[in-house]
Protein backbone atom coordinates (compact mmCIF):
# COMPACT_ATOMS: atom_id res chain seq x y z
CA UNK A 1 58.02 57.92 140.55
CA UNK A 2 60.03 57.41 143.53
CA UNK A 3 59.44 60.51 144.87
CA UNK A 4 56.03 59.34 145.24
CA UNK A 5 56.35 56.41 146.31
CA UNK A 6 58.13 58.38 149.17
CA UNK A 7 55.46 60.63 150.09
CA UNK A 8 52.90 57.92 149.86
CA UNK A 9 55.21 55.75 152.55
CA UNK A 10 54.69 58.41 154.83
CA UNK A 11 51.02 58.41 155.42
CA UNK A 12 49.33 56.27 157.61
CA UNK A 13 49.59 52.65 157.17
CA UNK A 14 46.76 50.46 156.40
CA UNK A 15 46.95 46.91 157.55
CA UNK A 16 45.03 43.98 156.44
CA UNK A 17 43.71 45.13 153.08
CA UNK A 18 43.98 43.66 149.73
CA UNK A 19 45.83 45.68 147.46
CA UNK A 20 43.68 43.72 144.50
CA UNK A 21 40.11 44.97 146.34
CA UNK A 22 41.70 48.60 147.08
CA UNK A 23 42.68 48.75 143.10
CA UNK A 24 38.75 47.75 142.24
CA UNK A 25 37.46 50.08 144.70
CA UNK A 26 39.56 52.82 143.34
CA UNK A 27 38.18 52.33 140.04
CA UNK A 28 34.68 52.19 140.60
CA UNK A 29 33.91 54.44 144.23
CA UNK A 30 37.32 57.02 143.34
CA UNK A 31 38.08 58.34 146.73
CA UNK A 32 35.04 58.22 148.20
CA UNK A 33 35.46 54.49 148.11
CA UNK A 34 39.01 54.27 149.15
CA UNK A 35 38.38 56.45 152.41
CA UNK A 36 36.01 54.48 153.09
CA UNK A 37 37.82 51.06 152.06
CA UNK A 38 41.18 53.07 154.06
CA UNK A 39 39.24 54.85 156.90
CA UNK A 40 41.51 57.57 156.25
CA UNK A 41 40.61 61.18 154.81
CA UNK A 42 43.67 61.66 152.94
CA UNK A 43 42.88 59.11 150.56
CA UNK A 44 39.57 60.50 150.18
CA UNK A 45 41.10 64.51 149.22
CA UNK A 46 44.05 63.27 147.06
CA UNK A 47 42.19 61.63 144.87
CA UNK A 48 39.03 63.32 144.44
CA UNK A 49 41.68 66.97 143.92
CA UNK A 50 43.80 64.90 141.23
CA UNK A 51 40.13 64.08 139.84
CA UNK A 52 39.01 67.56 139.67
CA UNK A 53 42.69 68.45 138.46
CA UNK A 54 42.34 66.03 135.28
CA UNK A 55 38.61 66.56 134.54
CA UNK A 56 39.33 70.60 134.35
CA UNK A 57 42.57 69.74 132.29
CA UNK A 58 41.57 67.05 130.06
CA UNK A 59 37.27 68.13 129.91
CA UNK A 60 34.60 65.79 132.03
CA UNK A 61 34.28 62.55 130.00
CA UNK A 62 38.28 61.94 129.33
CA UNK A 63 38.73 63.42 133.03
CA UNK A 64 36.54 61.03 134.78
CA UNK A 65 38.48 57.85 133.24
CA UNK A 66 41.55 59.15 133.84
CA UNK A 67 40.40 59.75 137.47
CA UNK A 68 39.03 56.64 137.85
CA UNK A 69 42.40 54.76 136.33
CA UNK A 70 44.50 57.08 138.84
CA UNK A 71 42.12 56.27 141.87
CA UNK A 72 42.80 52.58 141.12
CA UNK A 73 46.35 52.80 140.68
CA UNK A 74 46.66 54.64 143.98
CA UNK A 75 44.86 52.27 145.88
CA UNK A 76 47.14 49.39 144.38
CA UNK A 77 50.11 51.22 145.15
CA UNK A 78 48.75 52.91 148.97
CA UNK A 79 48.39 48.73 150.11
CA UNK A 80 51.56 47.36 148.84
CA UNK A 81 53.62 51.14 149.63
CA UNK A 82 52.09 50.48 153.73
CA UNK A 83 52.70 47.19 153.99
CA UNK A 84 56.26 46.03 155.23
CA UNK A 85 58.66 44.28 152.85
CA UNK A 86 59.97 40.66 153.57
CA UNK A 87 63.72 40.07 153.87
């Protein structure tokens, strides 16, 4: 987990979002929303290839909820992994 946490901190930061509205947004729009939500295009391919990834794996109708959870959980973790930590 780390490790991706690690990768994640070195994209682009996004300032001024809600990591709370980014998680919903996730859910519901996938990365469509979130590049949208981000105005960023790598959050717009990373989750829509890990999408395609688990619907091919796991077959359309567990695929799609598991893409949906995993858009959610990246736009929870892509707010609070950009935004700086208090001392």
């Amino acid at each position: 987990m780390s490790e991706a946490m690690e990768i994640m901190g070195k994209f682009p930061p996004v300032k001024g979002k809600n990591a709370g509205i980014a998680c919903v947004i996730g859910f519901l729009f996938g990365g469509i929303g979130l590049a949208i939500y981000f105005r960023n295009i790598i959050d717009l391919v990373f989750p829509v290839v890990v999408l395609i990834i688990f619907s091919a794996s796991l077959g359309a109708d567990i695929g799609i909820w598991g893409g949906a959870l995993f858009a959610a959980v990246y736009g929870y973790l892509r707010v609070t992994t950009s935004e700086p930590v208090a001392a």
